[in-house]
PDB file of N, CA and C in Angstrom:
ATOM      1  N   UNK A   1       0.827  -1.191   0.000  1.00  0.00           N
ATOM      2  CA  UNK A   1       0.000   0.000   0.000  1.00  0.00           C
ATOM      3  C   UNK A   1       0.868   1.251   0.000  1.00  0.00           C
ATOM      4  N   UNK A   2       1.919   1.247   0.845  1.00  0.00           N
ATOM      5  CA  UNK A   2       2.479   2.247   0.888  1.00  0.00           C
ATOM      6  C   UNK A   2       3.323   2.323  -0.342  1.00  0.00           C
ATOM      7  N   UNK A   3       3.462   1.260  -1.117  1.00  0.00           N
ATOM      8  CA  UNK A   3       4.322   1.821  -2.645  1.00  0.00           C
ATOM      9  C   UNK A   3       3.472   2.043  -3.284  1.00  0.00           C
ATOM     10  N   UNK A   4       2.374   1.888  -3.431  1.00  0.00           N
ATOM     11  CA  UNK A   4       1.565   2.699  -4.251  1.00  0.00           C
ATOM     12  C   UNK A   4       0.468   4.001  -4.070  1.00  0.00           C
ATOM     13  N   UNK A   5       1.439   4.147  -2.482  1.00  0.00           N
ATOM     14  CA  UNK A   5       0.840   5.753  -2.390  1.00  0.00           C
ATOM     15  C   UNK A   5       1.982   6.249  -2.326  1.00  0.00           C
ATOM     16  N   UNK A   6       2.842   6.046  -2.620  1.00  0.00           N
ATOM     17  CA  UNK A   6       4.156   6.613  -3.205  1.00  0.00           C
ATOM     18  C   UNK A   6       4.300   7.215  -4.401  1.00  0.00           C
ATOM     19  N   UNK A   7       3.897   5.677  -4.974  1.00  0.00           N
ATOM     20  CA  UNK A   7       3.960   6.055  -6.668  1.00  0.00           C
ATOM     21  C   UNK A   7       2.757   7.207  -6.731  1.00  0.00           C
ATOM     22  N   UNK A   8       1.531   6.905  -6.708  1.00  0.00           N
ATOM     23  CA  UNK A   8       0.731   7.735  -6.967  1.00  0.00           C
ATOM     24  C   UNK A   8       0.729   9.447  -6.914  1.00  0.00           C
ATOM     25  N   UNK A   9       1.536   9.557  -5.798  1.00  0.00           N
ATOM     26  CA  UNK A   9       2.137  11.108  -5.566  1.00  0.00           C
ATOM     27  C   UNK A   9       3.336  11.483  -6.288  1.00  0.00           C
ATOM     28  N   UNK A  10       4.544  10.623  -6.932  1.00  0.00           N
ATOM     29  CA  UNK A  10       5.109  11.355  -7.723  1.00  0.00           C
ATOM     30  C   UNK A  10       4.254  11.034  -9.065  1.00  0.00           C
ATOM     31  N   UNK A  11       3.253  10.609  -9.771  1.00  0.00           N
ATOM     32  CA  UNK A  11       2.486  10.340 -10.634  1.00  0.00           C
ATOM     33  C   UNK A  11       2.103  11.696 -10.365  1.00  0.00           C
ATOM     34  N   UNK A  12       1.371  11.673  -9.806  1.00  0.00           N
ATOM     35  CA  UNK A  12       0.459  13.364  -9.697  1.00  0.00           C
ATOM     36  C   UNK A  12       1.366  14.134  -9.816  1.00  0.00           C
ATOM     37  N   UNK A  13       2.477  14.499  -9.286  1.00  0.00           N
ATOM     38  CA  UNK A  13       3.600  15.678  -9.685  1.00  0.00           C
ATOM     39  C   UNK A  13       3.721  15.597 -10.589  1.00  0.00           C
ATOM     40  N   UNK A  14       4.338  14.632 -11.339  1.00  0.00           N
ATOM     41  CA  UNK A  14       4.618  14.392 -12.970  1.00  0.00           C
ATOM     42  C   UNK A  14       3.687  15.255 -14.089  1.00  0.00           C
ATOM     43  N   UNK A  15       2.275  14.737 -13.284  1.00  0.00           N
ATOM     44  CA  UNK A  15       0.791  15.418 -14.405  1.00  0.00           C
ATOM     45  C   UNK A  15       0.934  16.514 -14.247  1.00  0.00           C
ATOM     46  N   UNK A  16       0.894  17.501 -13.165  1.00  0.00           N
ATOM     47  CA  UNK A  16       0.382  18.515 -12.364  1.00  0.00           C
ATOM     48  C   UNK A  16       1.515  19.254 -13.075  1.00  0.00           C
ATOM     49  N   UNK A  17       3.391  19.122 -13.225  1.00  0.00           N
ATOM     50  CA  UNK A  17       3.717  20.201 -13.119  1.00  0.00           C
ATOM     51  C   UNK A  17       4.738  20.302 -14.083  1.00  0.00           C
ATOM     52  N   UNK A  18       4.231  19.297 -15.448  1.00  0.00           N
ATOM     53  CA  UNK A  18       4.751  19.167 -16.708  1.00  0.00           C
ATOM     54  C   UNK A  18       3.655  19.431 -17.425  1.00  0.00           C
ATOM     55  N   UNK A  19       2.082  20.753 -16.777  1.00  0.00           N
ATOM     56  CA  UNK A  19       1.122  21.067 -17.639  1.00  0.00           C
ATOM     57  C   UNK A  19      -0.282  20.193 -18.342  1.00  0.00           C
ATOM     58  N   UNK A  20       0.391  19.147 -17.943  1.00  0.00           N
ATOM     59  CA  UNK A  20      -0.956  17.824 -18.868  1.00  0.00           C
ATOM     60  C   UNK A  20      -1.952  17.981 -18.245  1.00  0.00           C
ATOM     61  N   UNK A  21      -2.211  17.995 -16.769  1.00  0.00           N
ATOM     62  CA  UNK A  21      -3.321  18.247 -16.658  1.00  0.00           C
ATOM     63  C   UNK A  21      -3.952  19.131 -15.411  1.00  0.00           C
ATOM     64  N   UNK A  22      -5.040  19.614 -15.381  1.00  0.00           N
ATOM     65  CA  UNK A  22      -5.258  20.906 -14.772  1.00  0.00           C
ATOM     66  C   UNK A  22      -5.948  19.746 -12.963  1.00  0.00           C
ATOM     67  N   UNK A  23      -5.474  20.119 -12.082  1.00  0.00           N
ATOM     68  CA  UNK A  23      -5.444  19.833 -10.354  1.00  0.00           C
ATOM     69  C   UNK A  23      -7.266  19.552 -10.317  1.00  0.00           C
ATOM     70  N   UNK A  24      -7.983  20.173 -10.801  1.00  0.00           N
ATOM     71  CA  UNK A  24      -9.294  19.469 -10.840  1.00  0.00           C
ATOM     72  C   UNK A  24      -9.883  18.545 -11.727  1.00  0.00           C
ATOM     73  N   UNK A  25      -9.276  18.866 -12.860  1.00  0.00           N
ATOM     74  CA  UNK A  25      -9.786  17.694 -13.488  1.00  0.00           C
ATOM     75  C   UNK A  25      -9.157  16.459 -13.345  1.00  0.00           C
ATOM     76  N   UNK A  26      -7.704  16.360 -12.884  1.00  0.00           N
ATOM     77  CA  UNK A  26      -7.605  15.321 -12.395  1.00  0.00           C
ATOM     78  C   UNK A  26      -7.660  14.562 -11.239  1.00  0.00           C
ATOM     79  N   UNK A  27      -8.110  15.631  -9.996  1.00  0.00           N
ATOM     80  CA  UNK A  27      -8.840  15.366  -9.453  1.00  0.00           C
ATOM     81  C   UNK A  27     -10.381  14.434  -9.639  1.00  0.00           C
ATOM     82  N   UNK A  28     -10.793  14.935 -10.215  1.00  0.00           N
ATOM     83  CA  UNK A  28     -12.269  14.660 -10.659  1.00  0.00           C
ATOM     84  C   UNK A  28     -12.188  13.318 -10.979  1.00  0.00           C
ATOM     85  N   UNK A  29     -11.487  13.111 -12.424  1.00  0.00           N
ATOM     86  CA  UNK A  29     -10.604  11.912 -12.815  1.00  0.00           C
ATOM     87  C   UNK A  29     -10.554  10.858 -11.766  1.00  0.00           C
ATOM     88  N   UNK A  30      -9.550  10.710 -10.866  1.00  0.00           N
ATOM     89  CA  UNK A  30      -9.322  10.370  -9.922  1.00  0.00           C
ATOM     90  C   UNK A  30     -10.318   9.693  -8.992  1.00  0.00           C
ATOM     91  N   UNK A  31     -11.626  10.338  -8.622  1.00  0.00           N
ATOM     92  CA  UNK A  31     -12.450   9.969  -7.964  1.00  0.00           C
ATOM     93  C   UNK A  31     -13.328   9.142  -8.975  1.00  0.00           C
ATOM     94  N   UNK A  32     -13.921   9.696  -9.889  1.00  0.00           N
ATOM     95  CA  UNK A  32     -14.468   9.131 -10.830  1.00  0.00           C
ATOM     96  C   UNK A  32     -13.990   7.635 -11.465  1.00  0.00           C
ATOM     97  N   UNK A  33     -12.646   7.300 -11.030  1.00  0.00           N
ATOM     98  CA  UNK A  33     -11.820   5.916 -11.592  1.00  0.00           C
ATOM     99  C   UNK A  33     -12.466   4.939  -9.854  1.00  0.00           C
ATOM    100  N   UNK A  34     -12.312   5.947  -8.850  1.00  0.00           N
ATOM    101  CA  UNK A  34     -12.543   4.763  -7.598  1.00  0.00           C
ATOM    102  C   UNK A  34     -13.653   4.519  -7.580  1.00  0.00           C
ATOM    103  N   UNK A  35     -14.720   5.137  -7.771  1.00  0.00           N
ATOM    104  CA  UNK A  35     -16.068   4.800  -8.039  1.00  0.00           C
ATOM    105  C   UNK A  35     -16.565   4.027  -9.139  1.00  0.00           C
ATOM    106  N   UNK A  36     -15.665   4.065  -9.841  1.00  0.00           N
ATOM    107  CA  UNK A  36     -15.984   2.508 -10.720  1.00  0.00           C
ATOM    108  C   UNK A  36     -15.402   1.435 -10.736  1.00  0.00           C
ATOM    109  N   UNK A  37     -14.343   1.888  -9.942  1.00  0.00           N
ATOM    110  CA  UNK A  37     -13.538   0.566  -9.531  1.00  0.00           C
ATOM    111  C   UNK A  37     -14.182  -0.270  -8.320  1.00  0.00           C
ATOM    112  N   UNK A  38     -14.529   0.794  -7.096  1.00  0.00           N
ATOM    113  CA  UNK A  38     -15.583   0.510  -5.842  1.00  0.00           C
ATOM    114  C   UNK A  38     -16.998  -0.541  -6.495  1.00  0.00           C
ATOM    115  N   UNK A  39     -17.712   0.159  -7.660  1.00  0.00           N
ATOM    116  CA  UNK A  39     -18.641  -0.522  -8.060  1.00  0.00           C
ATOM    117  C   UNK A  39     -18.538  -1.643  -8.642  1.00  0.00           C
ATOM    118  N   UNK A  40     -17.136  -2.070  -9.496  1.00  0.00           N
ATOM    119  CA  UNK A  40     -16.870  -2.960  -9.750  1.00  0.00           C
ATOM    120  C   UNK A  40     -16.793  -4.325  -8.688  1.00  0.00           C
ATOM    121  N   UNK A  41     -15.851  -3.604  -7.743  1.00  0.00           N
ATOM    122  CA  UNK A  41     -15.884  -4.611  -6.638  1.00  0.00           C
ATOM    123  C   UNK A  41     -16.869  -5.145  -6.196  1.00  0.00           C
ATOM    124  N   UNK A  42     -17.918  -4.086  -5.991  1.00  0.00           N
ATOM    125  CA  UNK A  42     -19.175  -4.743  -4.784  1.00  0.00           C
ATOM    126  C   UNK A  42     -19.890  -5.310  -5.501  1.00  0.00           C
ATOM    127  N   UNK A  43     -20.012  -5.104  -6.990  1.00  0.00           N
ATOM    128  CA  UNK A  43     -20.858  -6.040  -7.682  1.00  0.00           C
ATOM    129  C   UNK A  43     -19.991  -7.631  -7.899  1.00  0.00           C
ATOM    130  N   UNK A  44     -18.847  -7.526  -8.204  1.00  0.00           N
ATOM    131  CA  UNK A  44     -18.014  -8.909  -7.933  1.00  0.00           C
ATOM    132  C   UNK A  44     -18.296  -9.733  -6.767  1.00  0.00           C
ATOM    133  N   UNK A  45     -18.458  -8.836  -5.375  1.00  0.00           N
ATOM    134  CA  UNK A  45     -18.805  -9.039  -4.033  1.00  0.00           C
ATOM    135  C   UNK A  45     -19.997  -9.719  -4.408  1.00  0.00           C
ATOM    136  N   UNK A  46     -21.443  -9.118  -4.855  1.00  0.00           N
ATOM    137  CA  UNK A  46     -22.494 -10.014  -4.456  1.00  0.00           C
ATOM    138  C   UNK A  46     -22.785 -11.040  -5.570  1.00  0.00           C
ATOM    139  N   UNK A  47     -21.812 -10.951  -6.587  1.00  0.00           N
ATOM    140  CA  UNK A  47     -22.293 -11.981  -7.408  1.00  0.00           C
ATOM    141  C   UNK A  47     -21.733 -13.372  -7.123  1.00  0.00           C
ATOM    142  N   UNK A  48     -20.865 -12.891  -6.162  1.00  0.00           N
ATOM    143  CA  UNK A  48     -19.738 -14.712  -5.311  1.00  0.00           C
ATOM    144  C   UNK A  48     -20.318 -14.525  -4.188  1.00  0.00           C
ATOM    145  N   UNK A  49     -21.524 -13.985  -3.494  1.00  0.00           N
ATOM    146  CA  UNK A  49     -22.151 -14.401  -2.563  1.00  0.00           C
ATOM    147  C   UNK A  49     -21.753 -13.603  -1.159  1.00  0.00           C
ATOM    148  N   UNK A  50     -20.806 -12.585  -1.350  1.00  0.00           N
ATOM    149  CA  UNK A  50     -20.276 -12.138  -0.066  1.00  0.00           C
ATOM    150  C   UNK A  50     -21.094 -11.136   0.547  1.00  0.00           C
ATOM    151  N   UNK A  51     -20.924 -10.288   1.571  1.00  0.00           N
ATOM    152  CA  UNK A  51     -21.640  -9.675   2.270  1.00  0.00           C
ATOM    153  C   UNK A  51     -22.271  -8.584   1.743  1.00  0.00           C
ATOM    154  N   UNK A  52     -21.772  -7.626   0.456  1.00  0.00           N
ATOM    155  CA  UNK A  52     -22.019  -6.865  -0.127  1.00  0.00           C
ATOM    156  C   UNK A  52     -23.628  -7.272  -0.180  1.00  0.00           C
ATOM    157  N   UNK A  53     -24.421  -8.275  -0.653  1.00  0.00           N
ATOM    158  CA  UNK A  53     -25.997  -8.254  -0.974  1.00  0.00           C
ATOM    159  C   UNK A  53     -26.238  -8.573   0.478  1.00  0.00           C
ATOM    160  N   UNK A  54     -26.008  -8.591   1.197  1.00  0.00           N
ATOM    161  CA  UNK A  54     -26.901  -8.697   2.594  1.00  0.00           C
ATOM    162  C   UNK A  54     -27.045  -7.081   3.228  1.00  0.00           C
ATOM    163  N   UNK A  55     -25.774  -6.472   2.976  1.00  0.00           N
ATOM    164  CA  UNK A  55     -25.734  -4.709   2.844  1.00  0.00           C
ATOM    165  C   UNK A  55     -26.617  -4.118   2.316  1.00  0.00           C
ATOM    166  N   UNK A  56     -26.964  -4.509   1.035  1.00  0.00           N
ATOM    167  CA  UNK A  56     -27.490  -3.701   0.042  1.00  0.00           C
ATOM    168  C   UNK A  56     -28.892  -4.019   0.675  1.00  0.00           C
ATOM    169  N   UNK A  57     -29.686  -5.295   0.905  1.00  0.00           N
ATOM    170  CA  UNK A  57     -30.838  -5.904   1.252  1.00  0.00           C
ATOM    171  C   UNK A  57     -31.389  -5.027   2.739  1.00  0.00           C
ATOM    172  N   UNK A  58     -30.439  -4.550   3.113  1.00  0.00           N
ATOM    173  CA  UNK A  58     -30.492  -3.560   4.942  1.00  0.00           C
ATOM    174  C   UNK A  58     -30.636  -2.106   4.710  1.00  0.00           C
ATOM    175  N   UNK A  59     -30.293  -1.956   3.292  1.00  0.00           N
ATOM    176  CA  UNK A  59     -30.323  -0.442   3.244  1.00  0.00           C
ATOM    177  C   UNK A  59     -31.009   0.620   3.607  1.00  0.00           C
ATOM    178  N   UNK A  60     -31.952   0.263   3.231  1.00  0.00           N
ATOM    179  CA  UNK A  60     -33.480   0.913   3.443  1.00  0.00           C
ATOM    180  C   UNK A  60     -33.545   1.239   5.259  1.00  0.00           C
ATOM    181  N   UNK A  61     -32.689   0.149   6.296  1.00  0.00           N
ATOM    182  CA  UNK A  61     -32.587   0.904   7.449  1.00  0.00           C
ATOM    183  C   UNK A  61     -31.837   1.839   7.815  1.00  0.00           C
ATOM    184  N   UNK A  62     -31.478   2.945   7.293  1.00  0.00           N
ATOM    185  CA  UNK A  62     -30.943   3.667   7.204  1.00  0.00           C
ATOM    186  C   UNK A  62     -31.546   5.306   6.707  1.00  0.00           C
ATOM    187  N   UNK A  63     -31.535   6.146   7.865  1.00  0.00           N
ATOM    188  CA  UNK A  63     -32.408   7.311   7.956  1.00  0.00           C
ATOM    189  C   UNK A  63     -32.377   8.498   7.112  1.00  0.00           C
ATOM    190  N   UNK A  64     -32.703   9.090   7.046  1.00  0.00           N
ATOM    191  CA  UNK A  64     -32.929  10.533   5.832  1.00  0.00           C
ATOM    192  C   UNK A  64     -31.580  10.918   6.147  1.00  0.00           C
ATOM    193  N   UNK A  65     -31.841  11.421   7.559  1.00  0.00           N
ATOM    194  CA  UNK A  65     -30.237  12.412   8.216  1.00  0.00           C
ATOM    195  C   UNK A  65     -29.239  11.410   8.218  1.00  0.00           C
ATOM    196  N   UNK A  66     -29.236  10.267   8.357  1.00  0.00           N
ATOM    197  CA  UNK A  66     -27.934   9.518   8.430  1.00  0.00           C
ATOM    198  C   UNK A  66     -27.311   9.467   7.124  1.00  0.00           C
ATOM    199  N   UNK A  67     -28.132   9.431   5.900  1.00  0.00           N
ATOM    200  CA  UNK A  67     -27.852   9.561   4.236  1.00  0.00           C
ATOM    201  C   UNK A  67     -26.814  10.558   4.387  1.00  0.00           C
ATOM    202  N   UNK A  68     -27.792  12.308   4.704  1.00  0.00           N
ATOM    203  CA  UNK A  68     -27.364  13.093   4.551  1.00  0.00           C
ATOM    204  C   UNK A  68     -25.471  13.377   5.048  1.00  0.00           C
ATOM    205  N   UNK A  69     -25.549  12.791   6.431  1.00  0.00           N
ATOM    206  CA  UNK A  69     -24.343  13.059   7.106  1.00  0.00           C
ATOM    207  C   UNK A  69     -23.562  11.810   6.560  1.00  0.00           C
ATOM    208  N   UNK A  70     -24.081  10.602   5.650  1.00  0.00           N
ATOM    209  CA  UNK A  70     -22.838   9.993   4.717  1.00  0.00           C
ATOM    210  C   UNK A  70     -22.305  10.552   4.138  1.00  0.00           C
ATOM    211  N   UNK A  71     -23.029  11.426   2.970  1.00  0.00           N
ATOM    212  CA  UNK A  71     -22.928  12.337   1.945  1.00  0.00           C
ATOM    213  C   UNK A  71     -22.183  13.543   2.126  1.00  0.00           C
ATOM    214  N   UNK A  72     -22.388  14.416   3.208  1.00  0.00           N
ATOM    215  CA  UNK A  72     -21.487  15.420   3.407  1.00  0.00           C
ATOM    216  C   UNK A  72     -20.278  15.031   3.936  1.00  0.00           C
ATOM    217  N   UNK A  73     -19.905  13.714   4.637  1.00  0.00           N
ATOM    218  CA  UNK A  73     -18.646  13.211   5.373  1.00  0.00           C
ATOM    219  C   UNK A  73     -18.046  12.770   3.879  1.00  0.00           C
ATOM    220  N   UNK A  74     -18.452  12.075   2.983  1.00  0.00           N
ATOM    221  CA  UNK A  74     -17.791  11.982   1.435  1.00  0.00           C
ATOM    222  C   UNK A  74     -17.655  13.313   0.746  1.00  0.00           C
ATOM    223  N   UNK A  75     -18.370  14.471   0.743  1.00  0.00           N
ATOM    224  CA  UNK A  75     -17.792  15.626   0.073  1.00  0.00           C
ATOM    225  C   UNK A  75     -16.823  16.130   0.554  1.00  0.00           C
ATOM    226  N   UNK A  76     -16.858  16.303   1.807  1.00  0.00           N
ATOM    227  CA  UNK A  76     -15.845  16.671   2.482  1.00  0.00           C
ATOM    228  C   UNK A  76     -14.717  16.295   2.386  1.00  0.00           C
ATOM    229  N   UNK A  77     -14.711  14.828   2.854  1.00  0.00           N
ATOM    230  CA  UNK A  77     -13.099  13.762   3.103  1.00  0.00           C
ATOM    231  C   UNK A  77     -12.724  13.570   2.117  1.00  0.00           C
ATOM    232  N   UNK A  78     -13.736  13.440   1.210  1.00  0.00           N
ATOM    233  CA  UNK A  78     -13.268  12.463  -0.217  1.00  0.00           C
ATOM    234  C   UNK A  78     -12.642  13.556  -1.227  1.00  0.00           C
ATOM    235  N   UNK A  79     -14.182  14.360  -1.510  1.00  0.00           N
ATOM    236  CA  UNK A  79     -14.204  15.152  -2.664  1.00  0.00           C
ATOM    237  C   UNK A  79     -13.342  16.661  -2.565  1.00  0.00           C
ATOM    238  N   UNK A  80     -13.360  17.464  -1.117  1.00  0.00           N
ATOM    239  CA  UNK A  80     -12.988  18.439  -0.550  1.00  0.00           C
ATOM    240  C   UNK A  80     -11.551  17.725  -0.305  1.00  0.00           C
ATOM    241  N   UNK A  81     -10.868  17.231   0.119  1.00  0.00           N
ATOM    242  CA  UNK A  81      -9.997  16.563   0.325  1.00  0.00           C
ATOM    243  C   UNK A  81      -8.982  16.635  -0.585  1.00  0.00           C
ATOM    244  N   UNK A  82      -9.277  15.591  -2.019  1.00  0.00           N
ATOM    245  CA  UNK A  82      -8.837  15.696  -3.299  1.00  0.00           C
ATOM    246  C   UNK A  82      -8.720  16.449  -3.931  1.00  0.00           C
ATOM    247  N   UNK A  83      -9.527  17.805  -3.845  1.00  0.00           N
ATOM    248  CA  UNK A  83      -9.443  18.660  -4.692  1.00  0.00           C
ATOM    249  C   UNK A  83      -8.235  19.826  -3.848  1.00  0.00           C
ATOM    250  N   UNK A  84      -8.300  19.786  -2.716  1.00  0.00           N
ATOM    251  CA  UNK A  84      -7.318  20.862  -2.350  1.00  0.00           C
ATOM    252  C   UNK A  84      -6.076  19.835  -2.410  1.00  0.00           C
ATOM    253  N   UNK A  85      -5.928  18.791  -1.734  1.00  0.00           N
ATOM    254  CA  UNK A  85      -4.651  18.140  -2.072  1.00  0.00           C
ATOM    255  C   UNK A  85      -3.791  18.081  -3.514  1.00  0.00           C
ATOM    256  N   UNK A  86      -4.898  17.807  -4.205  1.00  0.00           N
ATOM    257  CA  UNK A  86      -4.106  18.323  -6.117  1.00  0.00           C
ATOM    258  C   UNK A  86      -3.758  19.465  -6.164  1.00  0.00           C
ATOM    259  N   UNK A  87      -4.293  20.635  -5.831  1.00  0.00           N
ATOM    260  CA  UNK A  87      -4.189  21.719  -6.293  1.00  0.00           C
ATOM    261  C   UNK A  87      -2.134  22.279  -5.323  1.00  0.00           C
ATOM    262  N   UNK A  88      -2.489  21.890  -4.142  1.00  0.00           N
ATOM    263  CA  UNK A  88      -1.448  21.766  -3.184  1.00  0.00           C
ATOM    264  C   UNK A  88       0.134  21.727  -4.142  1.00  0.00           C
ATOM    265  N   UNK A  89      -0.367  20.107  -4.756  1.00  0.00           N
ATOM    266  CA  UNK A  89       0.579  19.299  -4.907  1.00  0.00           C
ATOM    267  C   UNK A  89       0.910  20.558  -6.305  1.00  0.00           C
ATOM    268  N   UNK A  90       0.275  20.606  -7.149  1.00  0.00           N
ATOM    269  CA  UNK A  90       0.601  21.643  -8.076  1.00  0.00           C
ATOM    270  C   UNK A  90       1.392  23.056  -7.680  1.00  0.00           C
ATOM    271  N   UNK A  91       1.388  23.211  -6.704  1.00  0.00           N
ATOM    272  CA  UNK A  91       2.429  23.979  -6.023  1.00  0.00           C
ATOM    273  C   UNK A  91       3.622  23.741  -5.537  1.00  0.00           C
ATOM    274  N   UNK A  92       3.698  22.586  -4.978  1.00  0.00           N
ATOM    275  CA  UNK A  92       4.515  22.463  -3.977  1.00  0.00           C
ATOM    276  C   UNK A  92       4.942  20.712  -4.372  1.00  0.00           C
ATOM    277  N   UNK A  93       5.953  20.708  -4.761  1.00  0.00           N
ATOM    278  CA  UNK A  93       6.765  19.537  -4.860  1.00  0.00           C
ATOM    279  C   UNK A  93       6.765  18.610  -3.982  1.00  0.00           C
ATOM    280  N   UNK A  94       6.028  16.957  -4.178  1.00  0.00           N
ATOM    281  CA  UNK A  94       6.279  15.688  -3.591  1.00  0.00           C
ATOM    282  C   UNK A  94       7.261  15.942  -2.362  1.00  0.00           C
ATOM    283  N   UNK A  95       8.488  15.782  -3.036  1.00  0.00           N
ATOM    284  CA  UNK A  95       9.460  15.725  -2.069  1.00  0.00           C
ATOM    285  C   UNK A  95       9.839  16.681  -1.154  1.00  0.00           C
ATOM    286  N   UNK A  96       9.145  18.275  -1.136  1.00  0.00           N
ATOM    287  CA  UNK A  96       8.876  19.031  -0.141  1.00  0.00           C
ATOM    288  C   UNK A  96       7.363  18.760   1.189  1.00  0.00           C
ATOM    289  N   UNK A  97       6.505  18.001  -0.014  1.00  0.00           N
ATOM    290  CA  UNK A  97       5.554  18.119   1.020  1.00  0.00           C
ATOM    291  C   UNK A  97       5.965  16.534   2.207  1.00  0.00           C
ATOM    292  N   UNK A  98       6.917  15.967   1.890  1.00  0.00           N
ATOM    293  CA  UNK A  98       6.467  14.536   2.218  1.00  0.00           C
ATOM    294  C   UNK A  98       6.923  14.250   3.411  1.00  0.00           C
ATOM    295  N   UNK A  99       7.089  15.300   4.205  1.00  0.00           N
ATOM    296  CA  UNK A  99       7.139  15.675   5.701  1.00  0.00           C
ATOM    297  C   UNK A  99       5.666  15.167   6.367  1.00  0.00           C
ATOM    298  N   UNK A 100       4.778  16.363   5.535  1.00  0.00           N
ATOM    299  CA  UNK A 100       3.888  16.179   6.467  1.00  0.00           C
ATOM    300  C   UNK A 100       2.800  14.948   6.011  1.00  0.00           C
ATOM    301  N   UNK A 101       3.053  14.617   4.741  1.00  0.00           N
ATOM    302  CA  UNK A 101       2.517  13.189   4.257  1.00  0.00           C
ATOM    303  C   UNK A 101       2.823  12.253   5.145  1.00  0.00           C
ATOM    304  N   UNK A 102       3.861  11.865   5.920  1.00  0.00           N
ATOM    305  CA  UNK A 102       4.286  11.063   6.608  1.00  0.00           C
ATOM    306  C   UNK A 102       3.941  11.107   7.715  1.00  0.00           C
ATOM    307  N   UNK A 103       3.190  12.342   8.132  1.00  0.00           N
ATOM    308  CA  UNK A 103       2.410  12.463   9.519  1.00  0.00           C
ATOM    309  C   UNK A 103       1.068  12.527   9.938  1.00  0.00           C
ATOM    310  N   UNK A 104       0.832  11.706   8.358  1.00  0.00           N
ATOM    311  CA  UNK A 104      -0.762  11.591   8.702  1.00  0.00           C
ATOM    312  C   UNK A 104      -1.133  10.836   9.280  1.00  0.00           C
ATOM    313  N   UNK A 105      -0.611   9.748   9.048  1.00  0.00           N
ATOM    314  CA  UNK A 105      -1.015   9.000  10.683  1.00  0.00           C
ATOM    315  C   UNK A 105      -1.837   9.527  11.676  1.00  0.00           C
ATOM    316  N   UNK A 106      -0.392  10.111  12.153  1.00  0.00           N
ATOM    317  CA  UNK A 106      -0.237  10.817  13.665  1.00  0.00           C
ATOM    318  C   UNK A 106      -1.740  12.023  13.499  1.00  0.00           C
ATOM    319  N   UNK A 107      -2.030  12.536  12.424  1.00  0.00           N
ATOM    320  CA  UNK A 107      -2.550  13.380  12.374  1.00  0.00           C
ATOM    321  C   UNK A 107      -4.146  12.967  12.610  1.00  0.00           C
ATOM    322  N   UNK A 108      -4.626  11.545  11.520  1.00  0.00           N
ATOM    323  CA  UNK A 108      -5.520  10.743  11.624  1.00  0.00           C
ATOM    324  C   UNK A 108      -6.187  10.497  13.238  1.00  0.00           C
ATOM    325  N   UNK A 109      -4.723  10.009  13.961  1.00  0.00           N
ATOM    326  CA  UNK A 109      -5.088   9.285  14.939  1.00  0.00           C
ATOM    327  C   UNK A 109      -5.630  10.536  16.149  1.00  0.00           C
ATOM    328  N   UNK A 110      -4.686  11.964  16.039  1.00  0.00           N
ATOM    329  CA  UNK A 110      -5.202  12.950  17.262  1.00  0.00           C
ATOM    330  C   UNK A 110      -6.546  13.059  17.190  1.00  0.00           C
ATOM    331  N   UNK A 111      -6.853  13.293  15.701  1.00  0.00           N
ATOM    332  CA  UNK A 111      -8.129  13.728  15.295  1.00  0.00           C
ATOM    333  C   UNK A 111      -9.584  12.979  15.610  1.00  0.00           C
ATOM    334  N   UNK A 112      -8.664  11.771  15.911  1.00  0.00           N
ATOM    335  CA  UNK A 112      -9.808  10.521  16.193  1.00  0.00           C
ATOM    336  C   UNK A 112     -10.121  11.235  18.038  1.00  0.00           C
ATOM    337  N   UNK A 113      -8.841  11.358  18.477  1.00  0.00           N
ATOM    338  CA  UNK A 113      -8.835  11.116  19.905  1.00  0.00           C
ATOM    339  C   UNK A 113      -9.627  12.145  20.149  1.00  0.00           C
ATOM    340  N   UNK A 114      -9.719  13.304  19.624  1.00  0.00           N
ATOM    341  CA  UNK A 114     -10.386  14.479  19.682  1.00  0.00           C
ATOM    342  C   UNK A 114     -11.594  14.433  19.561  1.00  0.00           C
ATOM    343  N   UNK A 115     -12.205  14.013  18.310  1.00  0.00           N
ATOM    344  CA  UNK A 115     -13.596  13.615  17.966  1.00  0.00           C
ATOM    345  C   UNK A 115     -14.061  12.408  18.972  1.00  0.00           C
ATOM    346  N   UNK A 116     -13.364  11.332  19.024  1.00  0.00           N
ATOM    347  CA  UNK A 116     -14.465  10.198  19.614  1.00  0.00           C
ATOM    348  C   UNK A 116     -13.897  10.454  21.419  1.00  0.00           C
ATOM    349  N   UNK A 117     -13.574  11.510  21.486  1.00  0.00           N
ATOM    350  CA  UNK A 117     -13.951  11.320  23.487  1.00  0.00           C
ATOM    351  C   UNK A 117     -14.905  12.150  23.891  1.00  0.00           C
TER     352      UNK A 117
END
């Protein structure tokens, strides 16, 4: 995992700052490839029988506001996320930022401690 969030970030420098392509659209790009890759999966998932169709079959328990606060926690993390991180990276060189890339972890985990006490 971690070599291919390696690769993937000097990949994005490469695009971003040899002009090919503009920080949102490949952004956009980007999300648009995991969501069909995601859909790919879960349909692979229920067609070999795995948990994915017992998910899908429960859905419906699941509330107006709870939708809503899926949906804004994905614009946010996902979509808000990606789009300032490209744009970032179009500034600011891999190998300058990869200080604080390396402290996401740490960053992940305060944030947890913060939110869930």
């Amino acid at each position: 995992a971690a070599f291919f969030y390696g690769l993937m970030r000097v990949r994005i420098e490469h695009h971003l700052h040899h002009g090919k392509h503009d920080a949102i659209d490949l952004a956009f790009a980007r999300i648009q490839a995991m969501g069909f890759l995601g859909g790919v999966l879960v349909a692979l998932d229920i067609l070999s029988g795995g948990p994915s169709g017992k998910t899908l079959l429960s859905i419906g328990a699941i509330t107006v506001v709870q939708w809503q606060w899926l949906g804004l926690s994905c614009l946010l993390s996902g979509l808000g996320g990606s789009l300032f991180h490209f744009q970032a990276q179009a500034l600011v060189p891999a190998a300058n930022a990869q200080p604080f890339f390396a402290l996401t972890p740490i960053h992940a985990a305060c944030w947890a401690k913060l939110l869930l006490n």
